[in-house]
ModelCIF file with pLDDT and N, C-alpha, C, O atoms, coordinates in Angstrom:
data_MODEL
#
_entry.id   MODEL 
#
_entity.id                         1 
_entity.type                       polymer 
_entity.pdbx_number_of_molecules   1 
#
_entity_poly.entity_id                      1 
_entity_poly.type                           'polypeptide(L)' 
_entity_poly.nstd_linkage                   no 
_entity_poly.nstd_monomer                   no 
_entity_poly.pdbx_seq_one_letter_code       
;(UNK)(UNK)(UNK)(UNK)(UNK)(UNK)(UNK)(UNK)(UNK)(UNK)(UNK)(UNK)(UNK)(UNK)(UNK)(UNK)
(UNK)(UNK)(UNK)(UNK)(UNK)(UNK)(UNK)(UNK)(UNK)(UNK)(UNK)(UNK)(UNK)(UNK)(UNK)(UNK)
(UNK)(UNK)(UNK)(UNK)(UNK)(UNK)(UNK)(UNK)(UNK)(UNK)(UNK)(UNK)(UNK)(UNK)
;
_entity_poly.pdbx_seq_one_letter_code_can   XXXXXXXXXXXXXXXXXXXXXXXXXXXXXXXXXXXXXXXXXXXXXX 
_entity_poly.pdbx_strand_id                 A 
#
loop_
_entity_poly_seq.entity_id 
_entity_poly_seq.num 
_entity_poly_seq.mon_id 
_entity_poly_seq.hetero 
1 1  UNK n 
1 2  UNK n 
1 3  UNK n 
1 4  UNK n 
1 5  UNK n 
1 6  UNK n 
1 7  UNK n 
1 8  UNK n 
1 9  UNK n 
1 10 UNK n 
1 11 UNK n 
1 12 UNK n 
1 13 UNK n 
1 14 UNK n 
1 15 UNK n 
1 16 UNK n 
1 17 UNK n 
1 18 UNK n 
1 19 UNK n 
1 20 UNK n 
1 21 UNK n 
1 22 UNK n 
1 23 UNK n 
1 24 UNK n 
1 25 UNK n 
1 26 UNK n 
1 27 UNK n 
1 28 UNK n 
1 29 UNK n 
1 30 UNK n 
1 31 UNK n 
1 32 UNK n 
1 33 UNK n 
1 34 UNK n 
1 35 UNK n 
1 36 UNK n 
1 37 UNK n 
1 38 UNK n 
1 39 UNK n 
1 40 UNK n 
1 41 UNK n 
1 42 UNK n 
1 43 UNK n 
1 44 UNK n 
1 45 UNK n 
1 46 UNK n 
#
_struct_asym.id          A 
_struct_asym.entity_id   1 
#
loop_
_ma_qa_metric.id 
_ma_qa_metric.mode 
_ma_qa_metric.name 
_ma_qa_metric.software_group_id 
_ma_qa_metric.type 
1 global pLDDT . pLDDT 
2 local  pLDDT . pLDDT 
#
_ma_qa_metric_global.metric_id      1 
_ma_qa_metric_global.metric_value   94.85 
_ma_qa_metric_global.model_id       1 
_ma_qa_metric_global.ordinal_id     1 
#
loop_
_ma_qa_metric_local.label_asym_id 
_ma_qa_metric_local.label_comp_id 
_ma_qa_metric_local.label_seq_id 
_ma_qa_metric_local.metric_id 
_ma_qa_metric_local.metric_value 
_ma_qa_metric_local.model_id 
_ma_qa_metric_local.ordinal_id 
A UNK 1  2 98.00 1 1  
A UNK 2  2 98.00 1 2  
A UNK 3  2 98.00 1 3  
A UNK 4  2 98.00 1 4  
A UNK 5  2 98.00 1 5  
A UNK 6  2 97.00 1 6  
A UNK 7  2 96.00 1 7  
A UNK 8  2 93.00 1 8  
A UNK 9  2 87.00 1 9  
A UNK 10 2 79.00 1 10 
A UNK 11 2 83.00 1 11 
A UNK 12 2 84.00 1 12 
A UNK 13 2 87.00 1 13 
A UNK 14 2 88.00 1 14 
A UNK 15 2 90.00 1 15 
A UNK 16 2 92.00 1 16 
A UNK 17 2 95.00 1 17 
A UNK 18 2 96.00 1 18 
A UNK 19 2 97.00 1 19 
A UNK 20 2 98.00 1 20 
A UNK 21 2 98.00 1 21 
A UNK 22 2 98.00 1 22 
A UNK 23 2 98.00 1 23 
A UNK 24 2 96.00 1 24 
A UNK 25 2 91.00 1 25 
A UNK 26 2 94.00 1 26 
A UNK 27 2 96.00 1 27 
A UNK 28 2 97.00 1 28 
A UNK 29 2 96.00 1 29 
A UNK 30 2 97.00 1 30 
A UNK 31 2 97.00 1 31 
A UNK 32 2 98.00 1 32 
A UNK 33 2 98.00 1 33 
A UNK 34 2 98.00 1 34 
A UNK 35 2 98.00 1 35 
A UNK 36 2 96.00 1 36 
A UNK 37 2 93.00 1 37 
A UNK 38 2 93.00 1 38 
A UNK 39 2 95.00 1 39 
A UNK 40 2 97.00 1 40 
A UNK 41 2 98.00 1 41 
A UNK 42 2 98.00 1 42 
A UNK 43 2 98.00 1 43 
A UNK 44 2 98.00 1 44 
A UNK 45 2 98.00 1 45 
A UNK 46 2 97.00 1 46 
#
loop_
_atom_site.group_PDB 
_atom_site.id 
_atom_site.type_symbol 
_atom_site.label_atom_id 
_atom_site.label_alt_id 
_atom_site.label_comp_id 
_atom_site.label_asym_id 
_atom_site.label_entity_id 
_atom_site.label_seq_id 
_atom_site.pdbx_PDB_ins_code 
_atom_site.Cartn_x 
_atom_site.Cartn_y 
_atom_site.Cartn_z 
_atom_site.occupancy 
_atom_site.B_iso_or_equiv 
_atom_site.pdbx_formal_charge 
_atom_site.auth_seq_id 
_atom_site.auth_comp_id 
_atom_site.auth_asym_id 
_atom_site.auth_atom_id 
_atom_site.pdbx_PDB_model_num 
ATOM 1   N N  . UNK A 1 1  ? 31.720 -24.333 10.388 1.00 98.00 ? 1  UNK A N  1 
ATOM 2   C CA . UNK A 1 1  ? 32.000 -24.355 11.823 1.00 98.00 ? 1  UNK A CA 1 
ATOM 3   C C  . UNK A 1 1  ? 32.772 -23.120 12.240 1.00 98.00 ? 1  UNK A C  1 
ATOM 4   O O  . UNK A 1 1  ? 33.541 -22.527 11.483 1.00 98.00 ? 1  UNK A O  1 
ATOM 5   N N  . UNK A 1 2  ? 32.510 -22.756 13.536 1.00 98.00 ? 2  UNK A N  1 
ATOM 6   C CA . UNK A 1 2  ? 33.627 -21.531 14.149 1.00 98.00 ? 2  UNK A CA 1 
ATOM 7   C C  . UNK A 1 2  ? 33.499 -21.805 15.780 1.00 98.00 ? 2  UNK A C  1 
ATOM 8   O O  . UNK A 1 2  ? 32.533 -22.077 16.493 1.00 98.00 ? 2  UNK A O  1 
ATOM 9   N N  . UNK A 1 3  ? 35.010 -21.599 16.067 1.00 98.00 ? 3  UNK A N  1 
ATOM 10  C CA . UNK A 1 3  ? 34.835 -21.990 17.738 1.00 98.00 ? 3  UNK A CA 1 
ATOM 11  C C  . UNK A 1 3  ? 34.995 -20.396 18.306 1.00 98.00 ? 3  UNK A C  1 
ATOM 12  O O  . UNK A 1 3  ? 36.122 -19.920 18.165 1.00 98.00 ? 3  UNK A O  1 
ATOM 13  N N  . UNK A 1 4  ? 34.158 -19.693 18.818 1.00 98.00 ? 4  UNK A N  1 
ATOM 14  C CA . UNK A 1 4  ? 34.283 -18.764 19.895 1.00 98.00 ? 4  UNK A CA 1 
ATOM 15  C C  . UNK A 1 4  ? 34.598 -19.115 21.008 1.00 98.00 ? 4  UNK A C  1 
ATOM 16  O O  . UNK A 1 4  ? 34.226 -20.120 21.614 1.00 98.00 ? 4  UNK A O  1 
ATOM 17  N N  . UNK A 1 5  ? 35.527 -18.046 21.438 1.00 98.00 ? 5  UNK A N  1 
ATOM 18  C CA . UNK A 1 5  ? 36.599 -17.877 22.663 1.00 98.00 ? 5  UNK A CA 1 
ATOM 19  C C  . UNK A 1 5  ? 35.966 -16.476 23.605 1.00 98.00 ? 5  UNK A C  1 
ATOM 20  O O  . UNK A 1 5  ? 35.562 -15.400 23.164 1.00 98.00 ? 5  UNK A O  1 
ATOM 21  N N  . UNK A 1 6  ? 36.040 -16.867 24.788 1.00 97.00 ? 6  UNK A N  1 
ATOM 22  C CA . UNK A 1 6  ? 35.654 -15.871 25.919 1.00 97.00 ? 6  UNK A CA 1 
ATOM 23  C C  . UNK A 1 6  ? 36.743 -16.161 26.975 1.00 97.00 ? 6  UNK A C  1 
ATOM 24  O O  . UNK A 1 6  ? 36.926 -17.176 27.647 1.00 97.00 ? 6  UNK A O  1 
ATOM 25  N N  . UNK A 1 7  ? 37.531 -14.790 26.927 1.00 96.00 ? 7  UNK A N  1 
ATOM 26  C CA . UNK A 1 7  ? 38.532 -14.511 28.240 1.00 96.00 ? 7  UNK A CA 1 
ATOM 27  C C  . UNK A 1 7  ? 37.794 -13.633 29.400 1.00 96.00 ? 7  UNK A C  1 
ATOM 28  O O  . UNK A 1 7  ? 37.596 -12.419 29.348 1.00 96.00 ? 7  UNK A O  1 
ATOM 29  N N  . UNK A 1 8  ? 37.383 -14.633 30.596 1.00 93.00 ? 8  UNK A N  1 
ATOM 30  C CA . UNK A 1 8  ? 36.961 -13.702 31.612 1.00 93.00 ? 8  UNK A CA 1 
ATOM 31  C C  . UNK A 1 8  ? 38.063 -13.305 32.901 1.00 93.00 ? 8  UNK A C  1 
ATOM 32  O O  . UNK A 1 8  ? 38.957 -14.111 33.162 1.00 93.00 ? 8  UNK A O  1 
ATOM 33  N N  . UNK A 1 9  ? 37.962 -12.233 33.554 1.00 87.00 ? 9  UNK A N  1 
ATOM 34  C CA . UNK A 1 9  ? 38.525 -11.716 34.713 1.00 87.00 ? 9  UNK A CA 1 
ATOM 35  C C  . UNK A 1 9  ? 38.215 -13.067 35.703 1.00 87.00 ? 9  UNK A C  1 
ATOM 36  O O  . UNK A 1 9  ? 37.345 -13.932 35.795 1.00 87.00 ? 9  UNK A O  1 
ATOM 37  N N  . UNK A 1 10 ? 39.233 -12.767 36.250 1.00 79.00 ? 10 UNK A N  1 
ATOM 38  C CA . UNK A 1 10 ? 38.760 -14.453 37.649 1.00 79.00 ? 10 UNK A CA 1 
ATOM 39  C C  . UNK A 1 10 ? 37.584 -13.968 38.160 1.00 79.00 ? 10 UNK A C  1 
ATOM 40  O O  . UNK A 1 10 ? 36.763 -14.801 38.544 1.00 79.00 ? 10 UNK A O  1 
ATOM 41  N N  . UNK A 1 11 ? 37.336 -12.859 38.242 1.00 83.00 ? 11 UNK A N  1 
ATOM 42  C CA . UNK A 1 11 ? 36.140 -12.275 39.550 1.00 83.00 ? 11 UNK A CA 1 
ATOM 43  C C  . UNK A 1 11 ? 35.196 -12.804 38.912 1.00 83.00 ? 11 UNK A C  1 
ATOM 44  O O  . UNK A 1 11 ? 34.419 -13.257 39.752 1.00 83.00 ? 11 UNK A O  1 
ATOM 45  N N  . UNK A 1 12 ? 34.733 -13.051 37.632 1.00 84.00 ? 12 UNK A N  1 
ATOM 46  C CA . UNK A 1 12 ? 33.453 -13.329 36.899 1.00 84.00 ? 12 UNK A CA 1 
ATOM 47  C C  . UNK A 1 12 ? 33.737 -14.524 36.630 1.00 84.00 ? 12 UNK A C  1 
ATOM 48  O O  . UNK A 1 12 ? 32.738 -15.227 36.482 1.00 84.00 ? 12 UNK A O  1 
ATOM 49  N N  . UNK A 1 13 ? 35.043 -15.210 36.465 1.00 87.00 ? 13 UNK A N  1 
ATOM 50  C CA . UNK A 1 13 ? 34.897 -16.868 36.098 1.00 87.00 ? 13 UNK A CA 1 
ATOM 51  C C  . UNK A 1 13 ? 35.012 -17.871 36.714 1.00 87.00 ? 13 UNK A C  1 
ATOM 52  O O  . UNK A 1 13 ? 34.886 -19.027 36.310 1.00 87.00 ? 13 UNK A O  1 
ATOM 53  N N  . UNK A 1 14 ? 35.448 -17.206 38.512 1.00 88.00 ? 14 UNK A N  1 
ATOM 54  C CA . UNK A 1 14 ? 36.208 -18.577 39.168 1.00 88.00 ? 14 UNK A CA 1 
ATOM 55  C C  . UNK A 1 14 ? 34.943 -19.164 39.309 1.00 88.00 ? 14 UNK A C  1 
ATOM 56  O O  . UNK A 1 14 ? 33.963 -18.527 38.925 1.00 88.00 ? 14 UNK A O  1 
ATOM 57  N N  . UNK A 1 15 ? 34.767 -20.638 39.960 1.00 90.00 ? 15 UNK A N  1 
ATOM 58  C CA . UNK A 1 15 ? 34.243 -21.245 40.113 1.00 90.00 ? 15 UNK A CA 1 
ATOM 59  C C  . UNK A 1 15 ? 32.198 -20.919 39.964 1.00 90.00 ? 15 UNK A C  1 
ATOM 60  O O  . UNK A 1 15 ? 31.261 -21.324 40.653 1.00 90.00 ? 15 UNK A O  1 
ATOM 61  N N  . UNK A 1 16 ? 32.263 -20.045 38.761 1.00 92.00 ? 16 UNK A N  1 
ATOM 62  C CA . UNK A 1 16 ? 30.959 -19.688 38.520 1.00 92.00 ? 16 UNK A CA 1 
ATOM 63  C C  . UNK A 1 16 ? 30.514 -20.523 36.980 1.00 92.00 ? 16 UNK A C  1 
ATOM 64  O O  . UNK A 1 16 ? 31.200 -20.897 36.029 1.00 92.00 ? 16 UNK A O  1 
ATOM 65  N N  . UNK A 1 17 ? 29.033 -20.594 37.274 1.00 95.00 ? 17 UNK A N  1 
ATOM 66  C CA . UNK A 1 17 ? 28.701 -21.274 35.515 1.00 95.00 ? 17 UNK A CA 1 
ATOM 67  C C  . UNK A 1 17 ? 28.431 -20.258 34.775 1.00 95.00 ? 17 UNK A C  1 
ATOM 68  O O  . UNK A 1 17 ? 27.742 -19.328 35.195 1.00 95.00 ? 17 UNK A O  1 
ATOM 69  N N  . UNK A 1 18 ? 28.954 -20.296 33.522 1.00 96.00 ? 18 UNK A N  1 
ATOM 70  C CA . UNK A 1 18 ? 29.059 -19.559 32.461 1.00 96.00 ? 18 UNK A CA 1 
ATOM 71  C C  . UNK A 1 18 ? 28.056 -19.599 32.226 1.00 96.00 ? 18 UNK A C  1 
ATOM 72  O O  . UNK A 1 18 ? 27.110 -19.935 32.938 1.00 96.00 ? 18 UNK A O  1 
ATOM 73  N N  . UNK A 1 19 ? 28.093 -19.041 30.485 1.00 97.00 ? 19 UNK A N  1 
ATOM 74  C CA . UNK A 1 19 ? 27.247 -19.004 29.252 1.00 97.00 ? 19 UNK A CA 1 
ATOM 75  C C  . UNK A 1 19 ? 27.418 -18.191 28.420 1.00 97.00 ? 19 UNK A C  1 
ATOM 76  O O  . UNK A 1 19 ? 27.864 -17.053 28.565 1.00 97.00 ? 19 UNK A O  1 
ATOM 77  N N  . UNK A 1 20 ? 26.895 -18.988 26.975 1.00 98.00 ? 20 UNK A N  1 
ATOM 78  C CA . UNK A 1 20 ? 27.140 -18.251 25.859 1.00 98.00 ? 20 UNK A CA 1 
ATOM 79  C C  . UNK A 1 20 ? 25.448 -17.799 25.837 1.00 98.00 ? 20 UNK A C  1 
ATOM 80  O O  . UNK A 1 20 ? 24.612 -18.585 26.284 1.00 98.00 ? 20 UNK A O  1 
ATOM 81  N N  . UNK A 1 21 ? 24.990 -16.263 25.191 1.00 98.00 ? 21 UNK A N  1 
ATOM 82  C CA . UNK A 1 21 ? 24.046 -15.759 24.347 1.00 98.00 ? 21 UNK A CA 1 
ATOM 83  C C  . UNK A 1 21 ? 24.118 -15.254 23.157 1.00 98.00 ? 21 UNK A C  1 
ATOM 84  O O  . UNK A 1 21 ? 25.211 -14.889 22.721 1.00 98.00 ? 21 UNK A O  1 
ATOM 85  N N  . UNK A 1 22 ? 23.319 -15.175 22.641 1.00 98.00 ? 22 UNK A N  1 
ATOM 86  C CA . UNK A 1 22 ? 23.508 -14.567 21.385 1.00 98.00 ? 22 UNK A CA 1 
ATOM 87  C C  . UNK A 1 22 ? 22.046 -13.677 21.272 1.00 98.00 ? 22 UNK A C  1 
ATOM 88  O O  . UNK A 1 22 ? 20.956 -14.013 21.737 1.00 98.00 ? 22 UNK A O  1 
ATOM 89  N N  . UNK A 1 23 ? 22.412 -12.289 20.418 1.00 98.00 ? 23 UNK A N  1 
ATOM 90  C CA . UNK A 1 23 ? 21.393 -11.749 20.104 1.00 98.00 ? 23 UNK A CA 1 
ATOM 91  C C  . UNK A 1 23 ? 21.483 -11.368 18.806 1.00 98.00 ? 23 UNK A C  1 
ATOM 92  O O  . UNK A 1 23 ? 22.377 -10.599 18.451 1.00 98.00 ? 23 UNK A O  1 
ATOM 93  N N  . UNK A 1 24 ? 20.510 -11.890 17.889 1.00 96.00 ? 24 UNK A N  1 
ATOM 94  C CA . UNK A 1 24 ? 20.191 -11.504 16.220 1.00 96.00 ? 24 UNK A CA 1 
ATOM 95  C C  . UNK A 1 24 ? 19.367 -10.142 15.990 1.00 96.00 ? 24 UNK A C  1 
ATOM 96  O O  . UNK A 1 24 ? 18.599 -9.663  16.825 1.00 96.00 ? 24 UNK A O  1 
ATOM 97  N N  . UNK A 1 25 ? 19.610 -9.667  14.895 1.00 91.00 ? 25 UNK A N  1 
ATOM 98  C CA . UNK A 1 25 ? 19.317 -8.498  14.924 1.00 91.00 ? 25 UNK A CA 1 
ATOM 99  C C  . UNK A 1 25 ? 17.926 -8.252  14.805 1.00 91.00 ? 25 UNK A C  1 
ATOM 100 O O  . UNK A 1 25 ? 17.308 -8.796  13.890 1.00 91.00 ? 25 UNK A O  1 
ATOM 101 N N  . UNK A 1 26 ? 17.254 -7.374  15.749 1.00 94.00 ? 26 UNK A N  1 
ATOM 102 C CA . UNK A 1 26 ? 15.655 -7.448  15.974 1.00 94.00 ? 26 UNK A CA 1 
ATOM 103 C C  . UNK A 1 26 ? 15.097 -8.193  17.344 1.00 94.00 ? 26 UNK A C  1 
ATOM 104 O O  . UNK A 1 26 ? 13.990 -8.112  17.874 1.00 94.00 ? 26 UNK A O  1 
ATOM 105 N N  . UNK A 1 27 ? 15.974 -8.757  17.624 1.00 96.00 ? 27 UNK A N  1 
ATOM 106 C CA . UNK A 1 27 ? 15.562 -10.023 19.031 1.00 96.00 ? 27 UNK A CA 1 
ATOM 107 C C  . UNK A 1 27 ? 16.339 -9.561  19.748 1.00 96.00 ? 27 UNK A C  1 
ATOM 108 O O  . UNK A 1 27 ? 17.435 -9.081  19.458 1.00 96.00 ? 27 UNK A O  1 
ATOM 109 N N  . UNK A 1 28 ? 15.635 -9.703  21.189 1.00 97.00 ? 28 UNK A N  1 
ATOM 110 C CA . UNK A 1 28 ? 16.326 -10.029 22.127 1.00 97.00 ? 28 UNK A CA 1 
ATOM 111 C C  . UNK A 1 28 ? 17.460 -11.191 22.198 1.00 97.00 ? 28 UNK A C  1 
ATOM 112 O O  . UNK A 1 28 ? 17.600 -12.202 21.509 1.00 97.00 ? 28 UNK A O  1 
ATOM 113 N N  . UNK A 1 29 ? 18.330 -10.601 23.444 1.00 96.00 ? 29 UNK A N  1 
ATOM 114 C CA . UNK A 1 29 ? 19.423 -11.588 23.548 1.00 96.00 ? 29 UNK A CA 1 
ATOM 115 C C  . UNK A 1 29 ? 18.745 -13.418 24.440 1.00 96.00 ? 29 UNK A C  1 
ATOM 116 O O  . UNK A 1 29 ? 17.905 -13.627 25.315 1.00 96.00 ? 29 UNK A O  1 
ATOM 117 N N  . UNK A 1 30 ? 19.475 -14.172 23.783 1.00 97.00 ? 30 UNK A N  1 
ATOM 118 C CA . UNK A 1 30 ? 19.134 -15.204 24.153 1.00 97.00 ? 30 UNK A CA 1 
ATOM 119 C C  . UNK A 1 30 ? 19.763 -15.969 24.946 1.00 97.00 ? 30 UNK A C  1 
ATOM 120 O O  . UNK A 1 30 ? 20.677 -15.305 25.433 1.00 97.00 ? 30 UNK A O  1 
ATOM 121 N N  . UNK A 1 31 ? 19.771 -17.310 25.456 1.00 97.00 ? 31 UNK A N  1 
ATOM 122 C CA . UNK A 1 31 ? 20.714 -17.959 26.159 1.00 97.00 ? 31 UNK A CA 1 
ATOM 123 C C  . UNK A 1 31 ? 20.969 -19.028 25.273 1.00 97.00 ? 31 UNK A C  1 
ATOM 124 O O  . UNK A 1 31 ? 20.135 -19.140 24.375 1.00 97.00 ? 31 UNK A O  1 
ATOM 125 N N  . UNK A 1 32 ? 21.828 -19.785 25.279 1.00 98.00 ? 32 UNK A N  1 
ATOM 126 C CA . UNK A 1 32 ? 22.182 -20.644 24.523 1.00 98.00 ? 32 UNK A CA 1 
ATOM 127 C C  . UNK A 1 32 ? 22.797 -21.654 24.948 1.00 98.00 ? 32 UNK A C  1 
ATOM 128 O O  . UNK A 1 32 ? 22.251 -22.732 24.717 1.00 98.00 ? 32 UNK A O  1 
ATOM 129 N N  . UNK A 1 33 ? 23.756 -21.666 25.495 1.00 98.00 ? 33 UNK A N  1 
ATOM 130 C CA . UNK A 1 33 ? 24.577 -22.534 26.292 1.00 98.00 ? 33 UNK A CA 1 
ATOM 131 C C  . UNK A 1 33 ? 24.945 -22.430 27.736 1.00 98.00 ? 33 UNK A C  1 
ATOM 132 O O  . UNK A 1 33 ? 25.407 -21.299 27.880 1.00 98.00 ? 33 UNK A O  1 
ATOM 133 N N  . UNK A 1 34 ? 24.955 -22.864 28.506 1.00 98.00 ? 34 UNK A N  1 
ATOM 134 C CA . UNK A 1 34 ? 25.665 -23.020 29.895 1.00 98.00 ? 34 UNK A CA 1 
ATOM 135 C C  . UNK A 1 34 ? 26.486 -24.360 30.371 1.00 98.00 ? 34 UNK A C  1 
ATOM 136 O O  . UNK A 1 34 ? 26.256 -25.560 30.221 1.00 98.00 ? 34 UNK A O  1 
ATOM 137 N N  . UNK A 1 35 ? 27.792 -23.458 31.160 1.00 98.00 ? 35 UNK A N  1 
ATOM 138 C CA . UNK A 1 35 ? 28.352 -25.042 31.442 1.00 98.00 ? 35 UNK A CA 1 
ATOM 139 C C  . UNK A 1 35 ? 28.941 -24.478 33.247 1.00 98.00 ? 35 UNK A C  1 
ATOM 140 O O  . UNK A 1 35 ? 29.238 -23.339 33.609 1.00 98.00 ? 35 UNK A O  1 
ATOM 141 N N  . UNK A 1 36 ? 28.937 -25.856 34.112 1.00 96.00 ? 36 UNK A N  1 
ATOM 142 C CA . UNK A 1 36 ? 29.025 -25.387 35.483 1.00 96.00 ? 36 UNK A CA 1 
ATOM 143 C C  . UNK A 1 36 ? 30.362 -25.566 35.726 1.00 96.00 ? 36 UNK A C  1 
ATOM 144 O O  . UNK A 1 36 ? 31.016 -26.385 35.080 1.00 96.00 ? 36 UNK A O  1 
ATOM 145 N N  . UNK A 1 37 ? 30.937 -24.738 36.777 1.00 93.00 ? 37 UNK A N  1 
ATOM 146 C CA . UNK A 1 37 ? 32.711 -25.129 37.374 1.00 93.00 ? 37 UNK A CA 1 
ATOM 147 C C  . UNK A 1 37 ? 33.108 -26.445 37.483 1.00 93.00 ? 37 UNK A C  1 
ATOM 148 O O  . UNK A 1 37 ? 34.252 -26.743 37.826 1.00 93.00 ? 37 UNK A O  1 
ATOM 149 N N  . UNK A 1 38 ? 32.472 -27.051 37.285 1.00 93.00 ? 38 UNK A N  1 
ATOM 150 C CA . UNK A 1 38 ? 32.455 -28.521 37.094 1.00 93.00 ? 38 UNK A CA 1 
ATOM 151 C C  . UNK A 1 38 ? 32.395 -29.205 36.246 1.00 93.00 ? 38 UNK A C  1 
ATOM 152 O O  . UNK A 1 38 ? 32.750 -30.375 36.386 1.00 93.00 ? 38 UNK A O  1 
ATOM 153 N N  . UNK A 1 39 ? 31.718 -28.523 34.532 1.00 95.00 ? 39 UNK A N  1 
ATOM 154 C CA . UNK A 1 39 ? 31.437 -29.461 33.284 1.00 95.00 ? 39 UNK A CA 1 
ATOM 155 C C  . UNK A 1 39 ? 30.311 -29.569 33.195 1.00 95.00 ? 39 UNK A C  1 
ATOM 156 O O  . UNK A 1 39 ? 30.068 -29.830 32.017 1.00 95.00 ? 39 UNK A O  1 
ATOM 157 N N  . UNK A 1 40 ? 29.133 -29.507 33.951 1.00 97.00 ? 40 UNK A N  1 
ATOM 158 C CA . UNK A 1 40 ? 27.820 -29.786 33.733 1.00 97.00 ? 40 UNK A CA 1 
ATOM 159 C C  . UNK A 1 40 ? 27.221 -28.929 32.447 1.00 97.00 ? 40 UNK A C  1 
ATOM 160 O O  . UNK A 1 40 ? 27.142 -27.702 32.497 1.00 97.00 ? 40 UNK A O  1 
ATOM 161 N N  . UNK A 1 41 ? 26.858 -29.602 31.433 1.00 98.00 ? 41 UNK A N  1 
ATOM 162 C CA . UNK A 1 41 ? 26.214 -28.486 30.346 1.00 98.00 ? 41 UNK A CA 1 
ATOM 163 C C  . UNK A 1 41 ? 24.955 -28.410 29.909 1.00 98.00 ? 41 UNK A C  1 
ATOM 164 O O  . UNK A 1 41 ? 24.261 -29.426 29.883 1.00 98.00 ? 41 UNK A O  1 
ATOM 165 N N  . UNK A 1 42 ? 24.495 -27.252 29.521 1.00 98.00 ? 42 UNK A N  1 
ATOM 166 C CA . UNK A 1 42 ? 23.061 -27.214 29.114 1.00 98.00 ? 42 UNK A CA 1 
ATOM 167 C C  . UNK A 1 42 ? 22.990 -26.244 27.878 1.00 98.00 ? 42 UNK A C  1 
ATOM 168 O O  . UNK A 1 42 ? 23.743 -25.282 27.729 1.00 98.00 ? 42 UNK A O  1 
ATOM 169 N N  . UNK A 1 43 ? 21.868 -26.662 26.903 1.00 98.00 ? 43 UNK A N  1 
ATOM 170 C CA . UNK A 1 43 ? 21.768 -26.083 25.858 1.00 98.00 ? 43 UNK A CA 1 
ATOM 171 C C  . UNK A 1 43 ? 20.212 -25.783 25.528 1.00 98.00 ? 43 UNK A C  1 
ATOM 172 O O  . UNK A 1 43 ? 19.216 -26.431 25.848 1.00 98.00 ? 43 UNK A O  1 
ATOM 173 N N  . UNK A 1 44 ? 20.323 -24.665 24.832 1.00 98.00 ? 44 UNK A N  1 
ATOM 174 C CA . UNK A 1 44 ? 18.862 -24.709 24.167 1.00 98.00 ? 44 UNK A CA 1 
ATOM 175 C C  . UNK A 1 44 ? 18.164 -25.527 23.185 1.00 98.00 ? 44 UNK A C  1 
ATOM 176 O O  . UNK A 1 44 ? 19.007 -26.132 22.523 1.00 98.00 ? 44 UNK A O  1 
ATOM 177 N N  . UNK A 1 45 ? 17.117 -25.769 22.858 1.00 98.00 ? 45 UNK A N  1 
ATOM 178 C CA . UNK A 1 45 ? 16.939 -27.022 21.953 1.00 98.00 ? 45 UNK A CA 1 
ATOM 179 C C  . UNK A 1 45 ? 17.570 -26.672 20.576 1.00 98.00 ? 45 UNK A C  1 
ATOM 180 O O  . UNK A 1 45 ? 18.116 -27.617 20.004 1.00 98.00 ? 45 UNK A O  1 
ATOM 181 N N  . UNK A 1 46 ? 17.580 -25.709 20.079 1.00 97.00 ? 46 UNK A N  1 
ATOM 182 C CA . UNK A 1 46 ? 17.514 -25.154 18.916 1.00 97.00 ? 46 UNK A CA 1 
ATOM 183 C C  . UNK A 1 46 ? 19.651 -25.758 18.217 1.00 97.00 ? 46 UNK A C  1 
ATOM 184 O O  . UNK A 1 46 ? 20.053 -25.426 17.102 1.00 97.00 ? 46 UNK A O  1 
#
């Protein structure tokens, strides 16, 4: 397990929905996670 941490500027975090991507080497970047100013979350199937 590992928990990644993201510190954003307010201008990019207030009340906006995030997300984590990730890009492996050779691929494009992906989406992976999203969560809304509210908690709402979404994930990729994988």
């Amino acid at each position: 397990s590992l928990r990644l941490s993201c510190l954003a500027s307010g201008s990019i975090f207030s009340g906006r929905t995030m997300g984590w991507y990730r890009q492996a080497p050779g691929k494009q970047r992906e989406l992976v996670a999203t969560i809304t100013s509210g908690g709402t979350t979404n994930y990729v199937d994988s």
